[in-house]
PDB file of N, CA and C in Angstrom:
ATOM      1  N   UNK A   1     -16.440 -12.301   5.449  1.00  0.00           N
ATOM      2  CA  UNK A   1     -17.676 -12.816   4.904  1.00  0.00           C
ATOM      3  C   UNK A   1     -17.446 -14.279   4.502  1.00  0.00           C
ATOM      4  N   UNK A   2     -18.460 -14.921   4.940  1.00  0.00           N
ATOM      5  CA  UNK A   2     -18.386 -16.504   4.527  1.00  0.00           C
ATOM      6  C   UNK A   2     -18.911 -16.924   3.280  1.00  0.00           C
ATOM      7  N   UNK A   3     -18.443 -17.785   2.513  1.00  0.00           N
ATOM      8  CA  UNK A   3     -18.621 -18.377   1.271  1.00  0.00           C
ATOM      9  C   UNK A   3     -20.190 -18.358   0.944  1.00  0.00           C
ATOM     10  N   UNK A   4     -20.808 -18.683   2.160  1.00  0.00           N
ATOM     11  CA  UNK A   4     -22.254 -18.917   2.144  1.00  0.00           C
ATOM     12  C   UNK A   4     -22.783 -17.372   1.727  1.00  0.00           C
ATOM     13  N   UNK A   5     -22.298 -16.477   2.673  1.00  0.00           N
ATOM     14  CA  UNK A   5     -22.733 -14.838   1.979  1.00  0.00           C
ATOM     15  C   UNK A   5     -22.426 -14.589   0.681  1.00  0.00           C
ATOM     16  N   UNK A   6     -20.756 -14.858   0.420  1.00  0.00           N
ATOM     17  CA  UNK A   6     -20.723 -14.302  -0.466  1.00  0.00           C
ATOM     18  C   UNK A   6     -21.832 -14.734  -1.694  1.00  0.00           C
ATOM     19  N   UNK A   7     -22.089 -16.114  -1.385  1.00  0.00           N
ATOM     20  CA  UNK A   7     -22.712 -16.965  -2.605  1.00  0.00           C
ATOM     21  C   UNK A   7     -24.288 -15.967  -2.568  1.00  0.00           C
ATOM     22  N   UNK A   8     -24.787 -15.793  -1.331  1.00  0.00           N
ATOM     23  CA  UNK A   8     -26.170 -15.226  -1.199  1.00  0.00           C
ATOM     24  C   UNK A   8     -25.711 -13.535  -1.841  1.00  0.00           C
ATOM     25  N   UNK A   9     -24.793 -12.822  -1.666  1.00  0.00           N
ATOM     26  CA  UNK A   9     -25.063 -11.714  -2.077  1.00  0.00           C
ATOM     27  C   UNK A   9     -24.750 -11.836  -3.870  1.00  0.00           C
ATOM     28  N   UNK A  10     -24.095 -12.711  -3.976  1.00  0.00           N
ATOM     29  CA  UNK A  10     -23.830 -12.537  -5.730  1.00  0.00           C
ATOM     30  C   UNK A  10     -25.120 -13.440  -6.531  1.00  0.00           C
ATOM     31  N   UNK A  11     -26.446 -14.323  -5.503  1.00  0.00           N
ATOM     32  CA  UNK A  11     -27.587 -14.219  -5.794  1.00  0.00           C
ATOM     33  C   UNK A  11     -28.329 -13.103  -6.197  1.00  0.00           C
ATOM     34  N   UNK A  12     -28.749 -12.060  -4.869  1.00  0.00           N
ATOM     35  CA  UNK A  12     -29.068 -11.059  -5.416  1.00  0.00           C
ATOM     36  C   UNK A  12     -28.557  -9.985  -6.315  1.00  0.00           C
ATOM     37  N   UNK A  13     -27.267  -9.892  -6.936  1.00  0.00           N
ATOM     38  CA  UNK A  13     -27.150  -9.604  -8.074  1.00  0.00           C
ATOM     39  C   UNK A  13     -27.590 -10.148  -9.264  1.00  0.00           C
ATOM     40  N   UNK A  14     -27.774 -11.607  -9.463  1.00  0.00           N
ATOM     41  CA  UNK A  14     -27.998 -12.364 -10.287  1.00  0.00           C
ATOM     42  C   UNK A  14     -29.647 -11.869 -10.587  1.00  0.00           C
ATOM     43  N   UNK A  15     -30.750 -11.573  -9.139  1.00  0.00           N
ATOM     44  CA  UNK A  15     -31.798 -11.363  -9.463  1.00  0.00           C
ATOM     45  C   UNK A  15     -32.841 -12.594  -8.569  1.00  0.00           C
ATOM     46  N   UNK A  16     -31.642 -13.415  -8.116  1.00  0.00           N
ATOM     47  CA  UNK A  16     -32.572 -14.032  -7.094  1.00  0.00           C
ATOM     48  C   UNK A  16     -33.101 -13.419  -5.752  1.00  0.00           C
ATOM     49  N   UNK A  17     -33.895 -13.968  -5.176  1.00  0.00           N
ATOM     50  CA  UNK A  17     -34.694 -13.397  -3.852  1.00  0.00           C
ATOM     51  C   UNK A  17     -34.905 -13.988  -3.124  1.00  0.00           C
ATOM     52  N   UNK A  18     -35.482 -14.025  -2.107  1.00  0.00           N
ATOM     53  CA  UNK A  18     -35.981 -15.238  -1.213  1.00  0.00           C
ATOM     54  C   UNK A  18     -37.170 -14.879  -1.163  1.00  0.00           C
ATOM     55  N   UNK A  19     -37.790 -16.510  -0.933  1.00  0.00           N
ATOM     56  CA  UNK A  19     -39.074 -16.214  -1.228  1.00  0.00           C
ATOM     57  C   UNK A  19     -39.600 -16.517   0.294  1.00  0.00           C
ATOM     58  N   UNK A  20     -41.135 -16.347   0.941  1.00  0.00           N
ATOM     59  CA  UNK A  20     -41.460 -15.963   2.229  1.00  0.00           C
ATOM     60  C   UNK A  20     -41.047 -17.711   2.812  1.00  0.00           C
ATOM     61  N   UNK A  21     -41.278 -18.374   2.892  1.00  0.00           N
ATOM     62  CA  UNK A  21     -40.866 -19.934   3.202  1.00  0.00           C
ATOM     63  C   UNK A  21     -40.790 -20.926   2.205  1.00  0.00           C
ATOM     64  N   UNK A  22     -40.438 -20.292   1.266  1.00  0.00           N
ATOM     65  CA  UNK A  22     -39.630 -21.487   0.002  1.00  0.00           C
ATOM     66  C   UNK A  22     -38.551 -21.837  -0.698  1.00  0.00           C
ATOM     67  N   UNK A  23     -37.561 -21.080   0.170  1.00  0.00           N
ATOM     68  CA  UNK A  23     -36.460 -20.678  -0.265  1.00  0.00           C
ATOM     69  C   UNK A  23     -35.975 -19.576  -0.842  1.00  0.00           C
ATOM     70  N   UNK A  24     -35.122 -20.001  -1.833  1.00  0.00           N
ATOM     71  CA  UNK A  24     -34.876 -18.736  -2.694  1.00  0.00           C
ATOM     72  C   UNK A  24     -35.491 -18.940  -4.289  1.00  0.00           C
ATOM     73  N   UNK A  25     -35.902 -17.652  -4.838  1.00  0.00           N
ATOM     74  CA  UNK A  25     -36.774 -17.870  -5.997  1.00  0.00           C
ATOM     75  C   UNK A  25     -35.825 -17.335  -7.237  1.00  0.00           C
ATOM     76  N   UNK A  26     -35.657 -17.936  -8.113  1.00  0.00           N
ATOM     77  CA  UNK A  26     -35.076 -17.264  -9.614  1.00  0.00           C
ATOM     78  C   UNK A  26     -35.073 -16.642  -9.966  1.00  0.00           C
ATOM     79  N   UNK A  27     -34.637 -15.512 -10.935  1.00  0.00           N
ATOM     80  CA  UNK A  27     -35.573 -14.824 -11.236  1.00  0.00           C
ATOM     81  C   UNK A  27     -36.281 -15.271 -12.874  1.00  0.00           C
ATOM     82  N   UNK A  28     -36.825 -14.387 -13.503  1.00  0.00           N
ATOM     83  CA  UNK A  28     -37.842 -14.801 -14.398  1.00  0.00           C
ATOM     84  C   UNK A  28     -36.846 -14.635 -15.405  1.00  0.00           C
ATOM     85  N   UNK A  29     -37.422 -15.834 -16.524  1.00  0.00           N
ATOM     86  CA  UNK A  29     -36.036 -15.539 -17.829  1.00  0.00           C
ATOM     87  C   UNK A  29     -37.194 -15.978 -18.883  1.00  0.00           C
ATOM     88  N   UNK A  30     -37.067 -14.409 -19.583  1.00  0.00           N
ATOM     89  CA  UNK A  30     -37.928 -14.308 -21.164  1.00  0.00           C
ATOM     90  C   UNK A  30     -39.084 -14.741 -20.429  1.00  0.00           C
ATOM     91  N   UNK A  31     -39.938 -14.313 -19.590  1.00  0.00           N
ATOM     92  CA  UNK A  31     -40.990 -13.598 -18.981  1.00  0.00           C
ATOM     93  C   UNK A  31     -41.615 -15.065 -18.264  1.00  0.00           C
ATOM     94  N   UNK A  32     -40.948 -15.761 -18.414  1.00  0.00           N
ATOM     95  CA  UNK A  32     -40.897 -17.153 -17.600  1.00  0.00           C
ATOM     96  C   UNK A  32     -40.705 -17.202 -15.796  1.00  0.00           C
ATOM     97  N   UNK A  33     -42.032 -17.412 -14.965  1.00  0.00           N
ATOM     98  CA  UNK A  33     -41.454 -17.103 -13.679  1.00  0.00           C
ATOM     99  C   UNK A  33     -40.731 -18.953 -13.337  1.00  0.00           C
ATOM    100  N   UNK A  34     -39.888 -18.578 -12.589  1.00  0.00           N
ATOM    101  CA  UNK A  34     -39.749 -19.947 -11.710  1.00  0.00           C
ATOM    102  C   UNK A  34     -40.249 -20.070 -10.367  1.00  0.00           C
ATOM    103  N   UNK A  35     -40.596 -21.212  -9.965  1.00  0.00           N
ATOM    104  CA  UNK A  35     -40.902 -21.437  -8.856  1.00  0.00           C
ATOM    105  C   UNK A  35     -39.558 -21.096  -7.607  1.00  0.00           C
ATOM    106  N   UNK A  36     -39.768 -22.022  -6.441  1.00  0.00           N
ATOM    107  CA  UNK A  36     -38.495 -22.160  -5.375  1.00  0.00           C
ATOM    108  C   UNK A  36     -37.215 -23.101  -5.853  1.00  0.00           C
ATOM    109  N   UNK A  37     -35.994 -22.877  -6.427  1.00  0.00           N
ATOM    110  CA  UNK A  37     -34.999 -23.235  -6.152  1.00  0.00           C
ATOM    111  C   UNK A  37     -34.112 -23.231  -5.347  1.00  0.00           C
ATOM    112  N   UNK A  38     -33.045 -24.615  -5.596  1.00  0.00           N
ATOM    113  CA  UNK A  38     -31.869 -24.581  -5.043  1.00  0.00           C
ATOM    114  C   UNK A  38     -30.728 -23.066  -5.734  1.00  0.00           C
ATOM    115  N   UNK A  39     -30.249 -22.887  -4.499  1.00  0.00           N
ATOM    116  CA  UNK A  39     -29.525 -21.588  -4.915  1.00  0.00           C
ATOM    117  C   UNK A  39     -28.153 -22.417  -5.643  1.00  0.00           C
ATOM    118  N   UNK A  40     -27.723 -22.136  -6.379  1.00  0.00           N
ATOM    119  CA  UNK A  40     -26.444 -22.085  -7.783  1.00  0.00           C
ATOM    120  C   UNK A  40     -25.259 -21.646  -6.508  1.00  0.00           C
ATOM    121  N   UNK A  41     -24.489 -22.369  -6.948  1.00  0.00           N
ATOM    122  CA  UNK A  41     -23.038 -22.206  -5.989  1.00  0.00           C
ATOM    123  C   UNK A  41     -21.943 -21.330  -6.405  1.00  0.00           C
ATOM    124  N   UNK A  42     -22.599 -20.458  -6.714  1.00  0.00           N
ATOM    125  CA  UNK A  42     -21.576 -18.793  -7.639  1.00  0.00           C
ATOM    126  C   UNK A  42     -20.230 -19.018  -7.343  1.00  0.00           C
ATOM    127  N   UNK A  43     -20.021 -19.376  -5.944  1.00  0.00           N
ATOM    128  CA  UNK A  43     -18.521 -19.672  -5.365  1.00  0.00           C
ATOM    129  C   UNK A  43     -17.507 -20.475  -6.218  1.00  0.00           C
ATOM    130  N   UNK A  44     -18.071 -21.518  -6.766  1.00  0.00           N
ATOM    131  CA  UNK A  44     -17.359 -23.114  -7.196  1.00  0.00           C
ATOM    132  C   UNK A  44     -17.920 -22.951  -8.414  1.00  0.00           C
ATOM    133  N   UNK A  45     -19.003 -22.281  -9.204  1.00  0.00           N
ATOM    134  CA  UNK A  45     -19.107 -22.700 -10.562  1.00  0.00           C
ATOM    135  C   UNK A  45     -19.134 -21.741 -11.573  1.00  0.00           C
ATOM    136  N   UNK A  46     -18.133 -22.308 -12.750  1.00  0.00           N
ATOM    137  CA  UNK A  46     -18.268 -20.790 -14.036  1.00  0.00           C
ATOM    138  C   UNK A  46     -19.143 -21.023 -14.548  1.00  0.00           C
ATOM    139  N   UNK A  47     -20.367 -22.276 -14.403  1.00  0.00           N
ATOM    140  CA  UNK A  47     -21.205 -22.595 -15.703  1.00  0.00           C
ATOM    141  C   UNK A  47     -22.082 -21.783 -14.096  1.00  0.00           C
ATOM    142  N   UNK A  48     -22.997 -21.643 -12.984  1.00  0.00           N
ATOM    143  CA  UNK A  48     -23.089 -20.887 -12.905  1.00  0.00           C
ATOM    144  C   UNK A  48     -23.041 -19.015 -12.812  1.00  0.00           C
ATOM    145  N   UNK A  49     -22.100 -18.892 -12.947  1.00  0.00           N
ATOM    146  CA  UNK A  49     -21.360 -17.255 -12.817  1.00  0.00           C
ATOM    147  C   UNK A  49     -22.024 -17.042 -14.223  1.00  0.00           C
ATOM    148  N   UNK A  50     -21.695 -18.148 -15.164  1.00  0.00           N
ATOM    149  CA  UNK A  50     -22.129 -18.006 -16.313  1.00  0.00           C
ATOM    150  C   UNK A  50     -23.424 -17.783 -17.087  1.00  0.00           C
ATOM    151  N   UNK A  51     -24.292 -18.727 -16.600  1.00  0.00           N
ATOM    152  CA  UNK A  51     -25.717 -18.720 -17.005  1.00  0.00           C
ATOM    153  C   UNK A  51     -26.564 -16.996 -15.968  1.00  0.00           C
ATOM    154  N   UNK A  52     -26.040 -16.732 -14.784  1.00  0.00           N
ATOM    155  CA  UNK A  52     -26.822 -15.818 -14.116  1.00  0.00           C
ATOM    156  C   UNK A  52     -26.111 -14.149 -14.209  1.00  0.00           C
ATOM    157  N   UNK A  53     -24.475 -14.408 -14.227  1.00  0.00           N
ATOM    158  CA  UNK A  53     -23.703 -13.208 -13.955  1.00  0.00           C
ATOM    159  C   UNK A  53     -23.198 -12.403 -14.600  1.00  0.00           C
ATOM    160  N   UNK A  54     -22.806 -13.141 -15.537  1.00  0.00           N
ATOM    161  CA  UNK A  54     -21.522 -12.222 -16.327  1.00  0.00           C
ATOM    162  C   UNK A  54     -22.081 -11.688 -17.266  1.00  0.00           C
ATOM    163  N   UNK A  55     -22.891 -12.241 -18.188  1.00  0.00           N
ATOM    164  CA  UNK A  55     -24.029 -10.958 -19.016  1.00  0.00           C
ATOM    165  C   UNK A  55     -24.350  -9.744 -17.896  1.00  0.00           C
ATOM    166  N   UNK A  56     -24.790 -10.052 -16.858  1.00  0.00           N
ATOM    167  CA  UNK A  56     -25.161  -8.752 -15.877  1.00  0.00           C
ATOM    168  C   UNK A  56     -23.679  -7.790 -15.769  1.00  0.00           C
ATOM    169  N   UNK A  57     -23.095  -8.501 -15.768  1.00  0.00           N
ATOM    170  CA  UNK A  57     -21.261  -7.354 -14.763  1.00  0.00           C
ATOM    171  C   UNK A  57     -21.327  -6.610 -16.676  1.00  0.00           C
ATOM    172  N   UNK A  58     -21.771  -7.453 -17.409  1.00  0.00           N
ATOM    173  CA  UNK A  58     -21.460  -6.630 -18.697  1.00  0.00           C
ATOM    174  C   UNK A  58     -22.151  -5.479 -18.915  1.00  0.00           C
ATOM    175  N   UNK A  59     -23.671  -5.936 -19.048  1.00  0.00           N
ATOM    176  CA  UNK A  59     -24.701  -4.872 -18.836  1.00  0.00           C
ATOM    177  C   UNK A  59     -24.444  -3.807 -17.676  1.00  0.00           C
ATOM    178  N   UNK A  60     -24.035  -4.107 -16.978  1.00  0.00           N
ATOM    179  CA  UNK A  60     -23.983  -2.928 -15.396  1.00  0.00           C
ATOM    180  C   UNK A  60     -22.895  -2.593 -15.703  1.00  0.00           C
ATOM    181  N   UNK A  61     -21.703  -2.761 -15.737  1.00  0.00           N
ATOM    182  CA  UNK A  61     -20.392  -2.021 -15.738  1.00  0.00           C
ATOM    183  C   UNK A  61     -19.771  -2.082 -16.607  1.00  0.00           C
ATOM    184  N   UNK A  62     -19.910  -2.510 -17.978  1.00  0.00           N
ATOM    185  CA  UNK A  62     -19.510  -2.339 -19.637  1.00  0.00           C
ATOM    186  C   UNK A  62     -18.125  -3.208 -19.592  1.00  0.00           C
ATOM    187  N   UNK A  63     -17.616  -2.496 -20.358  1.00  0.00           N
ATOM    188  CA  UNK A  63     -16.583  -3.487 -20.740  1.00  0.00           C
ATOM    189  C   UNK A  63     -15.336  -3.665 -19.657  1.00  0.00           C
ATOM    190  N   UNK A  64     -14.781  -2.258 -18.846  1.00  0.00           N
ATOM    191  CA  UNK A  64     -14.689  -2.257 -18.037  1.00  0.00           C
ATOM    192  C   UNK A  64     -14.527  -3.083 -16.964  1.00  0.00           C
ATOM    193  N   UNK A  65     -15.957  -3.258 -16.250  1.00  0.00           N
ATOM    194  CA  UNK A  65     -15.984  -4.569 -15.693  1.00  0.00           C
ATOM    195  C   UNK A  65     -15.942  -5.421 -15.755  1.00  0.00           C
ATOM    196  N   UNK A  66     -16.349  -6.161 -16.914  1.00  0.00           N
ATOM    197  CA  UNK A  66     -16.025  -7.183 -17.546  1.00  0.00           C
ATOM    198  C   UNK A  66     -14.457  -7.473 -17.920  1.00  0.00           C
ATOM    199  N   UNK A  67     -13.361  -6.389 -18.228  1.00  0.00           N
ATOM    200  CA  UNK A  67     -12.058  -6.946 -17.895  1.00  0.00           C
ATOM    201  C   UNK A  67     -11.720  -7.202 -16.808  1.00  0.00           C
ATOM    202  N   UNK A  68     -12.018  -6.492 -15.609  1.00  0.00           N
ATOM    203  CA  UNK A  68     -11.662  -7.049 -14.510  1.00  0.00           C
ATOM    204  C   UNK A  68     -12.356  -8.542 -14.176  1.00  0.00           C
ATOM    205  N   UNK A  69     -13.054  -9.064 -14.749  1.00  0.00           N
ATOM    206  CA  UNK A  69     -13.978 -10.541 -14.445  1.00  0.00           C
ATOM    207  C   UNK A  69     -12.958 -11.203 -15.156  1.00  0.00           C
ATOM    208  N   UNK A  70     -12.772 -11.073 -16.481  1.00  0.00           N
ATOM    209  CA  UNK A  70     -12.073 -12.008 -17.232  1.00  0.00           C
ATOM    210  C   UNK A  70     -10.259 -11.535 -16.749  1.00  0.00           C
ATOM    211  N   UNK A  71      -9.944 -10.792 -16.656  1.00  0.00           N
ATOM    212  CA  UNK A  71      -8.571 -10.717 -15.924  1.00  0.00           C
ATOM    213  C   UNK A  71      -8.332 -11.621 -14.772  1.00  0.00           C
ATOM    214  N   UNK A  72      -9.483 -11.470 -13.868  1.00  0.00           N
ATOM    215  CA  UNK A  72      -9.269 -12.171 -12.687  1.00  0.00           C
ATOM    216  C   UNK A  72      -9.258 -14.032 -12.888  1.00  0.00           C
ATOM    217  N   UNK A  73     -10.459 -14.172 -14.056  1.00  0.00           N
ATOM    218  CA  UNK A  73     -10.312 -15.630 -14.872  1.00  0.00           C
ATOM    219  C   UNK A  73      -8.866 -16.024 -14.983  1.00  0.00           C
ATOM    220  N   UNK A  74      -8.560 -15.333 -16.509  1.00  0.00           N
ATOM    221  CA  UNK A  74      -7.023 -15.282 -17.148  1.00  0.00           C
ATOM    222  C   UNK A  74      -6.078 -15.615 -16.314  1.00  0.00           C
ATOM    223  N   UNK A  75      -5.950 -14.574 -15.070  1.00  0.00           N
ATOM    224  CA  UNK A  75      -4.655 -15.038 -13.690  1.00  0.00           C
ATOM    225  C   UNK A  75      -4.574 -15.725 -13.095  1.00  0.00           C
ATOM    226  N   UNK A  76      -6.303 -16.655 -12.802  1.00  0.00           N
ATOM    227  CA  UNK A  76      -6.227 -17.710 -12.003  1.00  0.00           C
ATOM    228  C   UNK A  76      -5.709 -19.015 -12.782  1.00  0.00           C
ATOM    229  N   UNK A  77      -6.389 -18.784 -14.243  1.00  0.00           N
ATOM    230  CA  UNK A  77      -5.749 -19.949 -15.039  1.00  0.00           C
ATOM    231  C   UNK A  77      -4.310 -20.087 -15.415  1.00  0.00           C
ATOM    232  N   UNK A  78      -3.777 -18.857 -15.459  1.00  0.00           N
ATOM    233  CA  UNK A  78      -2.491 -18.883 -15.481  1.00  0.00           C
ATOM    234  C   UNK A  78      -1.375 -19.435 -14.599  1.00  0.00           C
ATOM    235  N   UNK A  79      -2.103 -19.362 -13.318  1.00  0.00           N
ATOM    236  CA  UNK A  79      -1.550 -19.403 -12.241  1.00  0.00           C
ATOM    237  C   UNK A  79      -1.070 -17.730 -11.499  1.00  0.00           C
ATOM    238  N   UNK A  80      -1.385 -16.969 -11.792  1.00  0.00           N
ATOM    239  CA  UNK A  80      -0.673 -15.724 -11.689  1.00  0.00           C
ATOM    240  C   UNK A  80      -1.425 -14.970 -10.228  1.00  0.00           C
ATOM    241  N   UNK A  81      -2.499 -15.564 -10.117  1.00  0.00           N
ATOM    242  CA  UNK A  81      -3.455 -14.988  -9.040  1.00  0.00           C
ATOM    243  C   UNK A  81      -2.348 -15.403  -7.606  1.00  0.00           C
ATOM    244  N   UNK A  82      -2.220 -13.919  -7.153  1.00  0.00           N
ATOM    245  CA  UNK A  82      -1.499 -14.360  -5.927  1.00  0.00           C
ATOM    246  C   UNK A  82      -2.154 -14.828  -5.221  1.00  0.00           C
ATOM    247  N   UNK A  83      -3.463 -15.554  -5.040  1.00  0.00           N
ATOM    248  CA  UNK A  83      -3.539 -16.130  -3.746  1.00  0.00           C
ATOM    249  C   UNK A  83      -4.350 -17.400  -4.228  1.00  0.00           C
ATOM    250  N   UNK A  84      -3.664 -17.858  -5.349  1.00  0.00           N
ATOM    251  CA  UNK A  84      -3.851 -19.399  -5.523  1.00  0.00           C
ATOM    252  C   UNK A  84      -5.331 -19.894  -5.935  1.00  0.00           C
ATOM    253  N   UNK A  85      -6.228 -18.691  -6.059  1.00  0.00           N
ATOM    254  CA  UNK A  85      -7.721 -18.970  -6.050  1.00  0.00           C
ATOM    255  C   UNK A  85      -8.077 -20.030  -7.242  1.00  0.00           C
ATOM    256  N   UNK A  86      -9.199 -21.287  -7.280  1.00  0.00           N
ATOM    257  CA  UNK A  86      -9.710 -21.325  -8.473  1.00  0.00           C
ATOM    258  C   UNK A  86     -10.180 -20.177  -9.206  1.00  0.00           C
ATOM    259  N   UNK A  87     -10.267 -21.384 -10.319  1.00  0.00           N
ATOM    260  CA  UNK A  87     -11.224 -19.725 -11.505  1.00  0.00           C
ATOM    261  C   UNK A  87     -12.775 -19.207 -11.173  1.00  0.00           C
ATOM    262  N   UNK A  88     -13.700 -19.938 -10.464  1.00  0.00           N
ATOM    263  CA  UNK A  88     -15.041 -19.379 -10.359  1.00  0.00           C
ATOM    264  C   UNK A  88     -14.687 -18.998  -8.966  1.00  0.00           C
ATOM    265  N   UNK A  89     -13.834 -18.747  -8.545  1.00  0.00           N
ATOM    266  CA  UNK A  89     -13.637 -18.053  -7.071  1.00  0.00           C
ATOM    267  C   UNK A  89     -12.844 -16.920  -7.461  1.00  0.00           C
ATOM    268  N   UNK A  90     -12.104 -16.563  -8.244  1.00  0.00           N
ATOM    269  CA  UNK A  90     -11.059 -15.609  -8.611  1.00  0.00           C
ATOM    270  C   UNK A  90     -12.653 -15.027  -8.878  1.00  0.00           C
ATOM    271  N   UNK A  91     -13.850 -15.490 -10.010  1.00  0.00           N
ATOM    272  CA  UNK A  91     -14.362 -14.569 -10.530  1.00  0.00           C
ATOM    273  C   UNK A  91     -15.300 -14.199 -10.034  1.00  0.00           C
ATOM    274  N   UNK A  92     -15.598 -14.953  -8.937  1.00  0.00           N
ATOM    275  CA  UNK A  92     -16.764 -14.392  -7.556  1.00  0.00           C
ATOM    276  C   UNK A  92     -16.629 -13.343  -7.324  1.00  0.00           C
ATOM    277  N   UNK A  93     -14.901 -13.422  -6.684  1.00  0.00           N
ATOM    278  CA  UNK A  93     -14.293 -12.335  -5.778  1.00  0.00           C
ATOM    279  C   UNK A  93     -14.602 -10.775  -6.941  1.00  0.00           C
ATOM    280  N   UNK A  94     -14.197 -11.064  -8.215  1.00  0.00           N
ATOM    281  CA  UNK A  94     -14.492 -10.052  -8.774  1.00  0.00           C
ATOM    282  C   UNK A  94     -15.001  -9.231  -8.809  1.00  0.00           C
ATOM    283  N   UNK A  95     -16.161  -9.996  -9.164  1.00  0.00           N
ATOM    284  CA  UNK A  95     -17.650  -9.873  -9.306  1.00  0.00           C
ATOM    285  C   UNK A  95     -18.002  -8.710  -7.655  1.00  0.00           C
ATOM    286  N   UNK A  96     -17.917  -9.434  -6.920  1.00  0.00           N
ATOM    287  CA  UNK A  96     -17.859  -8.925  -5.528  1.00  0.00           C
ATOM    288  C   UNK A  96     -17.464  -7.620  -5.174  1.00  0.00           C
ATOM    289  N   UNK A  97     -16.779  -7.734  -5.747  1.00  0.00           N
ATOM    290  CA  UNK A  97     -15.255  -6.010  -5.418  1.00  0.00           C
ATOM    291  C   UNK A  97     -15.764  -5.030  -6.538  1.00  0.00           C
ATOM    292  N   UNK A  98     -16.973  -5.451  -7.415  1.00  0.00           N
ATOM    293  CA  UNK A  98     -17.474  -4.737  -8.710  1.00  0.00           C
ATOM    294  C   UNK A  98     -18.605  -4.246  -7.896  1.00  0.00           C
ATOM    295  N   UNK A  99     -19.236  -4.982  -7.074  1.00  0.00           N
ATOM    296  CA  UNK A  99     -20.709  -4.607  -6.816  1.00  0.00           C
ATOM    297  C   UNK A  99     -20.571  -4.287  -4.899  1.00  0.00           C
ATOM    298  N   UNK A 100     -19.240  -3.980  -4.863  1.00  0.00           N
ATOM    299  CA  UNK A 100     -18.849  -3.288  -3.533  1.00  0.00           C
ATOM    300  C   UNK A 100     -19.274  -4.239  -2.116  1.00  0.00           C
ATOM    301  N   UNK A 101     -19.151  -5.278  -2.829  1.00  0.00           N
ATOM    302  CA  UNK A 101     -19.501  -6.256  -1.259  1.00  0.00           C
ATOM    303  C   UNK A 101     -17.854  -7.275  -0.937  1.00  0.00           C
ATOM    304  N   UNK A 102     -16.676  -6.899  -1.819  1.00  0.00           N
ATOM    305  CA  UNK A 102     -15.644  -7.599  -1.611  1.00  0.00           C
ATOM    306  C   UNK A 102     -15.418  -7.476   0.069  1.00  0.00           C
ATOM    307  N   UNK A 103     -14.500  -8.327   1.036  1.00  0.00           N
ATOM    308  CA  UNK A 103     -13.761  -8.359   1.930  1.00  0.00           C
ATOM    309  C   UNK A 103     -12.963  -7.192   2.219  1.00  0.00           C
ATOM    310  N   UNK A 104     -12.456  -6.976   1.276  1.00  0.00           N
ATOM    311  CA  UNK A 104     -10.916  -5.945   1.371  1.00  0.00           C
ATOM    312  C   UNK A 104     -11.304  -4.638   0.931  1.00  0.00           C
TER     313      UNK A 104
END
């Protein structure tokens, strides 16, 4: 799966959609709709993962999942992640392997 998927499927976890020819749409926050946005680069950013995701991996899979998000953080910052990942990519992949769309 390419970066570009992965980024589109950890959208629709987030709650984004696509909209019929406007892209992709937000979803609504505190009953606020948004119009068509640029899609958030889940891949490359914790301040995205942050603002759309990780409250969700909490809510959906408790604490639980949420250690595996922040474990996968922790190892990349450590350096400990065997495969060298940054940190909003260690926590993509997470994220990913939580909601059964990982690679492996």
């Amino acid at each position: 799966m390419t970066d570009q998927e992965k980024n589109e499927v950890l959208a629709g976890f987030a709650g984004f959609s696509r909209g019929v020819a406007s892209g992709w749409l937000a979803p609504a926050v505190e009953g606020k709709a948004w119009g068509p946005v640029a899609l958030p680069d889940f891949m490359h950013s914790l301040d995205a993962l942050n603002k759309w995701c990780f409250q969700k991996v909490r809510d959906e899979f408790g604490e639980e999942g949420w250690a595996r998000v922040f474990k996968a953080l922790s190892d990349s910052f450590l350096s400990l992640n065997p495969f060298g990942k940054k940190m909003a990519e260690a926590c993509a992949e997470a994220i990913l392997s939580l909601i059964g769309e990982d690679d492996g």
